[in-house]
PDB file of N, CA and C in Angstrom:
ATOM      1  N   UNK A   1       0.832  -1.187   0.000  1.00  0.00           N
ATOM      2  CA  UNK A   1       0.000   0.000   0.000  1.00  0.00           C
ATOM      3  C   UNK A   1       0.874   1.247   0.000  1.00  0.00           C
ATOM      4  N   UNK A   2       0.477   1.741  -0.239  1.00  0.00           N
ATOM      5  CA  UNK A   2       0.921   3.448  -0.099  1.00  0.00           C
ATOM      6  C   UNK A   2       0.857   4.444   0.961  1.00  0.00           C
ATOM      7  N   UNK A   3       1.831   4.526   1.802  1.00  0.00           N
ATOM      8  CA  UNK A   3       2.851   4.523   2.870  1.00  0.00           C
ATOM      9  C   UNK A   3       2.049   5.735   3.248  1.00  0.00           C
ATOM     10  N   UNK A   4       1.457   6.236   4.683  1.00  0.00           N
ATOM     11  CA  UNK A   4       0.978   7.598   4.561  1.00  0.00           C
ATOM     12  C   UNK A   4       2.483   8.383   5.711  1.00  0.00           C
ATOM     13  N   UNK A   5       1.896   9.585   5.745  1.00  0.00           N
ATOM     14  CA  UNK A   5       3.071  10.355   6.831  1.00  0.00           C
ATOM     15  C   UNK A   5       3.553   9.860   7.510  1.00  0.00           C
ATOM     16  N   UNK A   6       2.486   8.919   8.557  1.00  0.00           N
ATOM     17  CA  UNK A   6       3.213   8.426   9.823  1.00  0.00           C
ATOM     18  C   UNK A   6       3.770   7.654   9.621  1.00  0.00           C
ATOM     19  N   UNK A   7       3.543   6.375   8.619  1.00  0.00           N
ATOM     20  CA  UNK A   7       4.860   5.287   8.263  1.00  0.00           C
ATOM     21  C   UNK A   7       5.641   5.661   7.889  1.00  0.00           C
ATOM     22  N   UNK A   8       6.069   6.823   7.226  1.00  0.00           N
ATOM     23  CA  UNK A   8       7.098   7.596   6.663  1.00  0.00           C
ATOM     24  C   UNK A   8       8.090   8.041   7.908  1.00  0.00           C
ATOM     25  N   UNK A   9       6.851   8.870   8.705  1.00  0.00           N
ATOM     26  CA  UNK A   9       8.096   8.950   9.828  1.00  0.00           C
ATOM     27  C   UNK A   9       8.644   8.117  10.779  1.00  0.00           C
ATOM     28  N   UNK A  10       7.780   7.441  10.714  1.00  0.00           N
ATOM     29  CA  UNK A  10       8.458   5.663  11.927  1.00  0.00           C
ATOM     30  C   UNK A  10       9.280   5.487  10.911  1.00  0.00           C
ATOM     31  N   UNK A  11       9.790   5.360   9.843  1.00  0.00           N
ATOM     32  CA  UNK A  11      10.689   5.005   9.101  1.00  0.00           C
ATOM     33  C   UNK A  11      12.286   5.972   9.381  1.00  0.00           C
ATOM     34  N   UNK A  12      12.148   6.992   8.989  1.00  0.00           N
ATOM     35  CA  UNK A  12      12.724   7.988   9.547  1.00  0.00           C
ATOM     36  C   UNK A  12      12.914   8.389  10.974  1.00  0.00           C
ATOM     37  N   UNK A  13      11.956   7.845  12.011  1.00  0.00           N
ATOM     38  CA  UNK A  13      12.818   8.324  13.340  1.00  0.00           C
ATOM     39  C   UNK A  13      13.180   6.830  13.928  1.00  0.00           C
ATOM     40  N   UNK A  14      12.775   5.508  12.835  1.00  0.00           N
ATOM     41  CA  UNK A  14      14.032   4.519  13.283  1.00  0.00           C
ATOM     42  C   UNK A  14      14.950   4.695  12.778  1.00  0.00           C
ATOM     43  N   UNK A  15      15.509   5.473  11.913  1.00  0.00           N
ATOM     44  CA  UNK A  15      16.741   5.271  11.059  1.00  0.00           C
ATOM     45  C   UNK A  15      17.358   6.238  11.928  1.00  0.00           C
ATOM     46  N   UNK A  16      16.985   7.005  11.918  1.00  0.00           N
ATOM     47  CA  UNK A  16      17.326   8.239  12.919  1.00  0.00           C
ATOM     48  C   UNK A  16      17.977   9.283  12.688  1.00  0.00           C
ATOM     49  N   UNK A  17      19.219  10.191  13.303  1.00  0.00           N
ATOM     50  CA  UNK A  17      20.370  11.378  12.750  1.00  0.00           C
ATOM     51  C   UNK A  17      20.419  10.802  11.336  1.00  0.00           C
ATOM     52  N   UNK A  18      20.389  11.973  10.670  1.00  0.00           N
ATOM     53  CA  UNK A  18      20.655  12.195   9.400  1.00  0.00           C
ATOM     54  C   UNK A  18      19.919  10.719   8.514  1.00  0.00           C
ATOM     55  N   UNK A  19      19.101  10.681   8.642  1.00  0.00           N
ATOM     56  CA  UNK A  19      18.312   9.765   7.613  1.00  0.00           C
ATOM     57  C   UNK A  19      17.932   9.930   6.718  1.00  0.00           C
ATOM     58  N   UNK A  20      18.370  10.625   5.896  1.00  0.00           N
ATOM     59  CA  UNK A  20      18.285  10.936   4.255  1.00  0.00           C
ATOM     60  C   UNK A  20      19.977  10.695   3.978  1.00  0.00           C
ATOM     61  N   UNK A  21      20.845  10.802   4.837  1.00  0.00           N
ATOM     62  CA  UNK A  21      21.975   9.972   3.957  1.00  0.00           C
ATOM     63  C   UNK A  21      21.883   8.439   4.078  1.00  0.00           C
ATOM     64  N   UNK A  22      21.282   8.097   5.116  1.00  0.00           N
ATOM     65  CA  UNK A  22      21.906   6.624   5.581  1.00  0.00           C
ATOM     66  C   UNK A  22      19.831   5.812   4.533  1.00  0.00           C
ATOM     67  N   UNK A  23      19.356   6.538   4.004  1.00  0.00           N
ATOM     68  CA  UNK A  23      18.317   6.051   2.798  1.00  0.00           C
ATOM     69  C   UNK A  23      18.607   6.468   1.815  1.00  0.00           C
ATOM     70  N   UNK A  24      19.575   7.090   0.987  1.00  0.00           N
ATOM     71  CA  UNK A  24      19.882   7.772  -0.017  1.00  0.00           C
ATOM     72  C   UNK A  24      20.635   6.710  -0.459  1.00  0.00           C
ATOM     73  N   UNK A  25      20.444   6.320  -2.225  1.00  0.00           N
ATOM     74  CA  UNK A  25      21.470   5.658  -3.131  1.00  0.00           C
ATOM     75  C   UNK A  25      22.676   6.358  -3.123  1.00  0.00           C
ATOM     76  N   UNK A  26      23.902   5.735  -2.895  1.00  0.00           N
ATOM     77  CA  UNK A  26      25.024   5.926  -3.204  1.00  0.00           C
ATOM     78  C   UNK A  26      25.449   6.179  -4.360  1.00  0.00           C
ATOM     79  N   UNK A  27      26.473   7.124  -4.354  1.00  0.00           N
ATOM     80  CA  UNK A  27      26.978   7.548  -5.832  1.00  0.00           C
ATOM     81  C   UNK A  27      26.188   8.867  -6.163  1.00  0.00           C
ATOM     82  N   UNK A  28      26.888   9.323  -7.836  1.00  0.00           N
ATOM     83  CA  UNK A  28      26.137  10.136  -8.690  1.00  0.00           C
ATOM     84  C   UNK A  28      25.036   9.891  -9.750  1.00  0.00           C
ATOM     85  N   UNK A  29      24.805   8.341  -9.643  1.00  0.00           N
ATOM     86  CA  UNK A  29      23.588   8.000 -11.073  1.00  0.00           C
ATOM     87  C   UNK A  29      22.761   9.037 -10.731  1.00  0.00           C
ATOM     88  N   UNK A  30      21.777   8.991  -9.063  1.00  0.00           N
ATOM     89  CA  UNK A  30      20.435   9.538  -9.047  1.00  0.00           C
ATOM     90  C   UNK A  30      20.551  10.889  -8.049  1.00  0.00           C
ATOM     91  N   UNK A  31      21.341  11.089  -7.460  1.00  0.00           N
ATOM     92  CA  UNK A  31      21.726  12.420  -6.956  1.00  0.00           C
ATOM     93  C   UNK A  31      23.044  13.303  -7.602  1.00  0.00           C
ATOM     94  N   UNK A  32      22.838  14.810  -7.456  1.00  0.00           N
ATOM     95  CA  UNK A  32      23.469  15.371  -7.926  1.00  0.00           C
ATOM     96  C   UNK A  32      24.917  15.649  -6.780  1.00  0.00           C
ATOM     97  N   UNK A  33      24.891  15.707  -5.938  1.00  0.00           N
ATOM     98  CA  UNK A  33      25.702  15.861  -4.790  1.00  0.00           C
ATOM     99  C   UNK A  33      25.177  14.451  -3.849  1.00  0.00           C
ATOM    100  N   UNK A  34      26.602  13.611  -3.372  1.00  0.00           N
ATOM    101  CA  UNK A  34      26.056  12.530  -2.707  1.00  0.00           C
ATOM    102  C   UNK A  34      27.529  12.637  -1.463  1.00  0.00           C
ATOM    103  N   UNK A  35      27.198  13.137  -0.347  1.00  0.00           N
ATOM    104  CA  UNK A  35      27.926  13.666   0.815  1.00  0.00           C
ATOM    105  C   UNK A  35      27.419  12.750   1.939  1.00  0.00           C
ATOM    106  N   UNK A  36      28.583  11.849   2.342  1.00  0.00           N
ATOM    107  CA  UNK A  36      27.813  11.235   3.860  1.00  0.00           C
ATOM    108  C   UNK A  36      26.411  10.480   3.459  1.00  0.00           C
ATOM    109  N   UNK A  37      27.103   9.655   2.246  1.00  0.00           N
ATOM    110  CA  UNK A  37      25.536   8.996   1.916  1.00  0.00           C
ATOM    111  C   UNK A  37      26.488   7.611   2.489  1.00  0.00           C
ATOM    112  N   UNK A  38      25.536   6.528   3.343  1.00  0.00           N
ATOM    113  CA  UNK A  38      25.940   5.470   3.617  1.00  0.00           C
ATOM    114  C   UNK A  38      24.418   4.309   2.874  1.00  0.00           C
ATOM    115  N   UNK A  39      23.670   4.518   2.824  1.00  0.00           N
ATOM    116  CA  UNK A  39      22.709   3.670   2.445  1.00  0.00           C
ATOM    117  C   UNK A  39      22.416   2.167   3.385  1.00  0.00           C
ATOM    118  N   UNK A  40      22.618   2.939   4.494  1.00  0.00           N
ATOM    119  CA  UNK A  40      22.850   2.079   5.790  1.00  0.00           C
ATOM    120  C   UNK A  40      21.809   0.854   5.762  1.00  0.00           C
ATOM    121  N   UNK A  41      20.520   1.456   5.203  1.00  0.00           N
ATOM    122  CA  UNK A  41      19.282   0.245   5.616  1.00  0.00           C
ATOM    123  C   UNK A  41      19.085  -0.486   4.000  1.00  0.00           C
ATOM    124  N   UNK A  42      19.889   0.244   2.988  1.00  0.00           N
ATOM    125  CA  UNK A  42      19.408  -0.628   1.655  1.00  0.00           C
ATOM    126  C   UNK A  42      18.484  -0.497   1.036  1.00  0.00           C
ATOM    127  N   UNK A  43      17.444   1.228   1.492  1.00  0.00           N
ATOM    128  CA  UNK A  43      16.853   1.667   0.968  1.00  0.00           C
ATOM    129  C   UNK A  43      16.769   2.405  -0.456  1.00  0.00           C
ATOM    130  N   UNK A  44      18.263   2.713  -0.576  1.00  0.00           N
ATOM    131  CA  UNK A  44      18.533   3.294  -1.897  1.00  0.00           C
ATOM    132  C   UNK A  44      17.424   4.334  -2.328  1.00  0.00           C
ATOM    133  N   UNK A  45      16.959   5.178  -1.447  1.00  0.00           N
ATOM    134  CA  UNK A  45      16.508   6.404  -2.108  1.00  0.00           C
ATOM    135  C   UNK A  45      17.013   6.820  -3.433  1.00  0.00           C
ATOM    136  N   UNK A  46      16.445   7.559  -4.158  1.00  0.00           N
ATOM    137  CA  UNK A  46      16.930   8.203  -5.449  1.00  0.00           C
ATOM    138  C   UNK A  46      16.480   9.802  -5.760  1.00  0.00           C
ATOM    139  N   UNK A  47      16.902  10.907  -6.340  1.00  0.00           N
ATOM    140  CA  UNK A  47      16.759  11.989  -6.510  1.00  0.00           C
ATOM    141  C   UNK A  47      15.824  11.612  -7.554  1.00  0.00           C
ATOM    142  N   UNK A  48      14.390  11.475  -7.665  1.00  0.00           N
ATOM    143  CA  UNK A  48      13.759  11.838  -9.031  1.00  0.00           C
ATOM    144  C   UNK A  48      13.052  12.779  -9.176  1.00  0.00           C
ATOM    145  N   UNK A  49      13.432  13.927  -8.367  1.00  0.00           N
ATOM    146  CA  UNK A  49      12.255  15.564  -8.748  1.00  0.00           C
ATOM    147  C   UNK A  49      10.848  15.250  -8.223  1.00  0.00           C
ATOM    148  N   UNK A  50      10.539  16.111  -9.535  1.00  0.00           N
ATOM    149  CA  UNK A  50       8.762  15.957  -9.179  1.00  0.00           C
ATOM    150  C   UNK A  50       8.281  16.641  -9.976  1.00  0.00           C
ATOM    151  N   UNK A  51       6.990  16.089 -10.702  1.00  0.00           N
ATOM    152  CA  UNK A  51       6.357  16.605 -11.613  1.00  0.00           C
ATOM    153  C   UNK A  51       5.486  17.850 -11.408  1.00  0.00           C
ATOM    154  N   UNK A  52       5.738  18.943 -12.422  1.00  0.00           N
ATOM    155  CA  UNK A  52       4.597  20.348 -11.776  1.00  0.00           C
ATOM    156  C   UNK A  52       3.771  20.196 -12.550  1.00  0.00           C
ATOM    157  N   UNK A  53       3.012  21.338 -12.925  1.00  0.00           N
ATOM    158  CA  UNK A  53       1.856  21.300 -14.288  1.00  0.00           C
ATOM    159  C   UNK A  53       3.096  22.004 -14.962  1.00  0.00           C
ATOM    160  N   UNK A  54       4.060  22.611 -14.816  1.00  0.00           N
ATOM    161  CA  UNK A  54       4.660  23.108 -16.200  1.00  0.00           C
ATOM    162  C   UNK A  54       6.058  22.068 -16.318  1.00  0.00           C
ATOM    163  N   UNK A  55       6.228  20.757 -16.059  1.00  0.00           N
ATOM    164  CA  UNK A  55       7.153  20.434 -16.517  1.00  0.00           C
ATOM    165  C   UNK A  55       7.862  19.477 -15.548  1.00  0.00           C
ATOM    166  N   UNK A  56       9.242  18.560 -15.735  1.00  0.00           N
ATOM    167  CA  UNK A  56       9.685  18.171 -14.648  1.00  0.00           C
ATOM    168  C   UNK A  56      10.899  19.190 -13.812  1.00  0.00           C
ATOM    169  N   UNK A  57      10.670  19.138 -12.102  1.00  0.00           N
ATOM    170  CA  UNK A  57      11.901  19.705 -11.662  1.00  0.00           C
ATOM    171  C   UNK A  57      12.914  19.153 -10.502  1.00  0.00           C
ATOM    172  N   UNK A  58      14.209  19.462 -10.695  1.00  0.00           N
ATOM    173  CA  UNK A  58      14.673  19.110  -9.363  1.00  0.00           C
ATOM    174  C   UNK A  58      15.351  17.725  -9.302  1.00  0.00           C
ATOM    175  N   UNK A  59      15.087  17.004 -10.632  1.00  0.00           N
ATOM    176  CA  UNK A  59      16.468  15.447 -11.255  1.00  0.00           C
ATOM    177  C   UNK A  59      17.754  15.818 -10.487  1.00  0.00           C
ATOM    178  N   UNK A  60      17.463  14.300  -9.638  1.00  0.00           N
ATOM    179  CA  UNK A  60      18.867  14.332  -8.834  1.00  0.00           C
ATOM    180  C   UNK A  60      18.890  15.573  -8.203  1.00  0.00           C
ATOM    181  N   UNK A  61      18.218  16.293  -7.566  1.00  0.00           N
ATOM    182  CA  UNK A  61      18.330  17.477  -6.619  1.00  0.00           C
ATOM    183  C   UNK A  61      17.632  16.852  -5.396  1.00  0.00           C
ATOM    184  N   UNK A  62      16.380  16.958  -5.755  1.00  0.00           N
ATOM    185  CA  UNK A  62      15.892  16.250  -4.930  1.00  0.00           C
ATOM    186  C   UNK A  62      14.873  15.027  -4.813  1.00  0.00           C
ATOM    187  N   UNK A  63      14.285  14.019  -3.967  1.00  0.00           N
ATOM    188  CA  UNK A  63      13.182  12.870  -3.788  1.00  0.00           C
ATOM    189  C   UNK A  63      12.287  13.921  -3.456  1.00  0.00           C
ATOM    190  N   UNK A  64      10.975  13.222  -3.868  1.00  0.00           N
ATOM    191  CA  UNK A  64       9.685  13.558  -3.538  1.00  0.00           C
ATOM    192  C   UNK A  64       9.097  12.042  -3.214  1.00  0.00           C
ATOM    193  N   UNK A  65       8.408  12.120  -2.312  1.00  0.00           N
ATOM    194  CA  UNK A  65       7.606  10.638  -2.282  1.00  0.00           C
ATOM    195  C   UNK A  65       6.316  11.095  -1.923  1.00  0.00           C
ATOM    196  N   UNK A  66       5.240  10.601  -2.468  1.00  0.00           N
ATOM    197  CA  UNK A  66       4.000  10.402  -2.177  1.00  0.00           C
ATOM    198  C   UNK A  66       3.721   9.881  -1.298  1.00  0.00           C
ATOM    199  N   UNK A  67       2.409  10.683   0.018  1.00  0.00           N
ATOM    200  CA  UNK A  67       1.821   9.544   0.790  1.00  0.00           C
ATOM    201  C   UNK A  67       0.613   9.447   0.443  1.00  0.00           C
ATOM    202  N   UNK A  68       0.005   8.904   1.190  1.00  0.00           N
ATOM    203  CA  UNK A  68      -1.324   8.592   1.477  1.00  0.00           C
ATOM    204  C   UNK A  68      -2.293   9.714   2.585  1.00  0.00           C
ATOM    205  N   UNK A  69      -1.458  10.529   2.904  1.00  0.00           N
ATOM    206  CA  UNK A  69      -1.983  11.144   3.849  1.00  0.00           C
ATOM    207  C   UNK A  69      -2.570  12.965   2.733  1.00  0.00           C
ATOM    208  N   UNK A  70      -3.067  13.193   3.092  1.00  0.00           N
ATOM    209  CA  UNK A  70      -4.074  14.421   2.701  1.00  0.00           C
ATOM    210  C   UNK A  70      -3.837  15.551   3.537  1.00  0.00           C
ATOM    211  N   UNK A  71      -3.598  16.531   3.420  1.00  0.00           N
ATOM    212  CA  UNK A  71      -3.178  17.838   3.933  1.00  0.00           C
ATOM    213  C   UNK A  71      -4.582  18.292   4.639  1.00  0.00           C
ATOM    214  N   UNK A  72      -4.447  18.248   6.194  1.00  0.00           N
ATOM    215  CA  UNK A  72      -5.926  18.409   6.687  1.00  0.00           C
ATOM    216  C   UNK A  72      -6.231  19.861   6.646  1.00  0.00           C
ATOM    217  N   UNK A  73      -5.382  20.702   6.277  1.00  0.00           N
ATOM    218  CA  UNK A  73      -6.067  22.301   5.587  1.00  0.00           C
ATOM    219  C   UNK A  73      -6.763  22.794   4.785  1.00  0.00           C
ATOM    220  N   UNK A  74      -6.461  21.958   3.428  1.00  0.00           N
ATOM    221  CA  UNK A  74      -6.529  21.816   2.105  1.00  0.00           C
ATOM    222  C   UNK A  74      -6.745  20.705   1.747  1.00  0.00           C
ATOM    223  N   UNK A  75      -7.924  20.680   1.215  1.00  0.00           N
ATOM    224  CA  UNK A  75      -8.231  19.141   0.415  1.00  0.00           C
ATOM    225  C   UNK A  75      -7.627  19.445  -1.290  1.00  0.00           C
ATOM    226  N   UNK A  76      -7.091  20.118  -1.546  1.00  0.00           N
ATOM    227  CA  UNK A  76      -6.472  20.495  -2.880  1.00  0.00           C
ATOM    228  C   UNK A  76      -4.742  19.986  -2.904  1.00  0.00           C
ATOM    229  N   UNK A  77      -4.427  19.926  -1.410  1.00  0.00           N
ATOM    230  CA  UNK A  77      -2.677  19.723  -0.701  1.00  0.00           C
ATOM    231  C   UNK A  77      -2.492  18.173  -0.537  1.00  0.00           C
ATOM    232  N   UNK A  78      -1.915  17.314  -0.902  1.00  0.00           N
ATOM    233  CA  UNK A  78      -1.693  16.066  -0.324  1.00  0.00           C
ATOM    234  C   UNK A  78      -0.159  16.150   0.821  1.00  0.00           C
ATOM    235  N   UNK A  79       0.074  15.546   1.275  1.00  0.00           N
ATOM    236  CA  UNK A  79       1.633  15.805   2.053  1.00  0.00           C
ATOM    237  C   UNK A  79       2.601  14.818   1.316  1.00  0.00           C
ATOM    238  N   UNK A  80       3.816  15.095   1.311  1.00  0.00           N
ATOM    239  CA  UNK A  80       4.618  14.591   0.540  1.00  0.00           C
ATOM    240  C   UNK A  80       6.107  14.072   1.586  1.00  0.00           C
ATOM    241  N   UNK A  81       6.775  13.203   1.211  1.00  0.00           N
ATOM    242  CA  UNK A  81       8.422  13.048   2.061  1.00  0.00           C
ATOM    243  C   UNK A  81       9.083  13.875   0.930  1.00  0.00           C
ATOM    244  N   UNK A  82      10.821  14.421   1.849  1.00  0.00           N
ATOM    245  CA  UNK A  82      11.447  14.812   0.661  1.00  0.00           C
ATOM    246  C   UNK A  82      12.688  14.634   1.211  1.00  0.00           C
ATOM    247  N   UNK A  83      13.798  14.252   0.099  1.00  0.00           N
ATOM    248  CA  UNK A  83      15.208  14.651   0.639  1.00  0.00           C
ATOM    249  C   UNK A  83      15.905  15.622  -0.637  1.00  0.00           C
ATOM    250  N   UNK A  84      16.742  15.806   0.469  1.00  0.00           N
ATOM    251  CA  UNK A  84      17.825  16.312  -0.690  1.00  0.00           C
ATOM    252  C   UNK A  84      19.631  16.301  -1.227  1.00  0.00           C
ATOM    253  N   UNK A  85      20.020  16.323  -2.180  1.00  0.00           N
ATOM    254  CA  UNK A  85      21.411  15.852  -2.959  1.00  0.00           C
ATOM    255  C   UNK A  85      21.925  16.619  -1.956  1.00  0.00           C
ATOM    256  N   UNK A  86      21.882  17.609  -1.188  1.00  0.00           N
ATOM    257  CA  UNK A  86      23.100  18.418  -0.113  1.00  0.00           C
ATOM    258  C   UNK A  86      22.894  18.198   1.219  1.00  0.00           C
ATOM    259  N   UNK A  87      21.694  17.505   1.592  1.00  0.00           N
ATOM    260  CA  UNK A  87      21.498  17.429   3.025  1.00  0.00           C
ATOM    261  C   UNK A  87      21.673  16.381   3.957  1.00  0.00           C
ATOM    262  N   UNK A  88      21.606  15.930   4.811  1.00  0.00           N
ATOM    263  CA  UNK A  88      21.566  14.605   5.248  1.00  0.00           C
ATOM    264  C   UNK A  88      20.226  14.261   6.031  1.00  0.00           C
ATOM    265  N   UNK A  89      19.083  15.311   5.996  1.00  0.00           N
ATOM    266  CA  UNK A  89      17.762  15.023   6.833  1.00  0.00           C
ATOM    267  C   UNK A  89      16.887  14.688   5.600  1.00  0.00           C
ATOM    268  N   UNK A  90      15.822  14.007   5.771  1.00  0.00           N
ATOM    269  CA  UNK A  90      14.376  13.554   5.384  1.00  0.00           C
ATOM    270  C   UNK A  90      13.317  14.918   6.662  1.00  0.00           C
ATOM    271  N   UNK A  91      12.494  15.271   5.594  1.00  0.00           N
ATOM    272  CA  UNK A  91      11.130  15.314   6.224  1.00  0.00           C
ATOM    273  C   UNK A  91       9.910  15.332   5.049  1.00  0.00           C
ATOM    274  N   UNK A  92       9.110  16.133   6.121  1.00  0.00           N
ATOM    275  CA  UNK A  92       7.673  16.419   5.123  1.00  0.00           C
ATOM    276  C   UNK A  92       7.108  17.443   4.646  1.00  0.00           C
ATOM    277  N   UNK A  93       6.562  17.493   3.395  1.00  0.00           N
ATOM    278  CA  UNK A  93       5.928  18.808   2.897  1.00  0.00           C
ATOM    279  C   UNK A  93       4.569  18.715   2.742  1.00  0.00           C
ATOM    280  N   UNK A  94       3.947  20.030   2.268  1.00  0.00           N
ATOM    281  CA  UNK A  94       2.560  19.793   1.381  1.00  0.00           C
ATOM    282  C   UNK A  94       2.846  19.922  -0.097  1.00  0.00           C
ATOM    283  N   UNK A  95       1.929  19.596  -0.844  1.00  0.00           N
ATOM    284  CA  UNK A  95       2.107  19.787  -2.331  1.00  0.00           C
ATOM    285  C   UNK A  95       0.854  19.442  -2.848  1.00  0.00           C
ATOM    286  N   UNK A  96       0.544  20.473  -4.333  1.00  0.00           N
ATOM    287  CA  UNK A  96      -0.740  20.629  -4.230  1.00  0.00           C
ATOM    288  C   UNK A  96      -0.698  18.909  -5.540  1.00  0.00           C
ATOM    289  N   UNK A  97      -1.627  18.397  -5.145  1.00  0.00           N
ATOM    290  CA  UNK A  97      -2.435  17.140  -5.665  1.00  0.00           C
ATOM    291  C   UNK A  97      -1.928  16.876  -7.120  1.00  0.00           C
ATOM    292  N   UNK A  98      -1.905  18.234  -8.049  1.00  0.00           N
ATOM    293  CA  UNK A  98      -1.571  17.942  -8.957  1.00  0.00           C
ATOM    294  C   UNK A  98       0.005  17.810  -9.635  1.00  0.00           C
ATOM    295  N   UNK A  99       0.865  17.704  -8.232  1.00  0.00           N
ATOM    296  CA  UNK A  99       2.409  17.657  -8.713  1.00  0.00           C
ATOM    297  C   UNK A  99       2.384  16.152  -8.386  1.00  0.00           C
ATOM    298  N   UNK A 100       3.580  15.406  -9.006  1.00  0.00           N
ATOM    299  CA  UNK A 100       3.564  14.115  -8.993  1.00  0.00           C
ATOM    300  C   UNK A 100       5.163  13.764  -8.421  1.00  0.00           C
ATOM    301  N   UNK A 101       5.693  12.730  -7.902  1.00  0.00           N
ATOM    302  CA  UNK A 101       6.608  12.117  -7.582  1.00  0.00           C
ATOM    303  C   UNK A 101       6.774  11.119  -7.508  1.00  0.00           C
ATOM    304  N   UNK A 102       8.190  10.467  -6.422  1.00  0.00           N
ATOM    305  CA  UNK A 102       8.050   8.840  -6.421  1.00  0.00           C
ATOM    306  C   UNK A 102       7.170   8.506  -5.642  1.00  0.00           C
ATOM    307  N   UNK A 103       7.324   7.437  -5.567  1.00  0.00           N
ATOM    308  CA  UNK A 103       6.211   6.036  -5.106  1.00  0.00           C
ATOM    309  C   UNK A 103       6.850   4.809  -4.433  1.00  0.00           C
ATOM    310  N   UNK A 104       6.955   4.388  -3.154  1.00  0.00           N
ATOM    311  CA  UNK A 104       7.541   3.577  -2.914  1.00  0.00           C
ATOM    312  C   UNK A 104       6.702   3.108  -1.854  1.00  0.00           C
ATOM    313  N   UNK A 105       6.016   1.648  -1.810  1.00  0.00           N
ATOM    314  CA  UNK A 105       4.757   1.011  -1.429  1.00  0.00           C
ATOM    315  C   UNK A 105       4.989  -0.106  -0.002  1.00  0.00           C
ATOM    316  N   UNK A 106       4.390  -0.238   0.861  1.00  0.00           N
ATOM    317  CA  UNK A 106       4.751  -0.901   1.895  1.00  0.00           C
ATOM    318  C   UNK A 106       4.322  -2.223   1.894  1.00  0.00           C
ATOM    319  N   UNK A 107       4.604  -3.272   1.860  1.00  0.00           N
ATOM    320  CA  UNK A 107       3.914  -4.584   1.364  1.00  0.00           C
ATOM    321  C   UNK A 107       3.188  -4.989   2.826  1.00  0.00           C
ATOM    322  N   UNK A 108       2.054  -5.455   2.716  1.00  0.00           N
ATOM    323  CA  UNK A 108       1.094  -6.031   3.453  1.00  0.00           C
ATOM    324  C   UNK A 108       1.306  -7.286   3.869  1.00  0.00           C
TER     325      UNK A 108
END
């Protein structure tokens, strides 16, 4: 299924300090800057942007992941995970419904 916020963050506050390096793919294929990336759990995150209405942005800059969870302000906002090619933290955003990203599914 499709992972909402809170599995996202039990994911992230087991991994713990700096958990966007130690889930981040190693190397330069899918990030543009890869600093203190260990890929500790074998998650292999990847930089794939995110789709706007005008186009794609942010290849190898940064992950976007989709949840399942709905922005309780805005029913127009879904919430999103994100990392990035310079940082070593994961968190969460809003983003409006019609931008797109990755997808990475929790098996049942």
């Amino acid at each position: 299924h499709l992972p909402s916020v809170a599995e996202w963050n039990q994911l992230i506050s087991f991994v713990g300090t700096n958990a966007g390096s130690k889930l981040k793919e190693i190397g330069d294929d899918y990030w543009d800057v890869s600093i203190d990336v260990t890929n500790a759990f074998g998650f292999s995150a990847r930089g794939g942007g995110s789709r706007q209405p005008t186009g794609f942005f942010n290849l190898r800059i940064n992950g976007h992941w989709i949840t399942s969870t709905q922005d309780v302000n805005n029913e127009n906002q879904m919430e999103a995970i994100w990392m990035q090619s310079n940082l070593g933290i994961a968190g969460n955003q809003q983003a409006p419904k019609d931008y797109a990203g990755s997808i990475r599914c929790v098996r049942d």
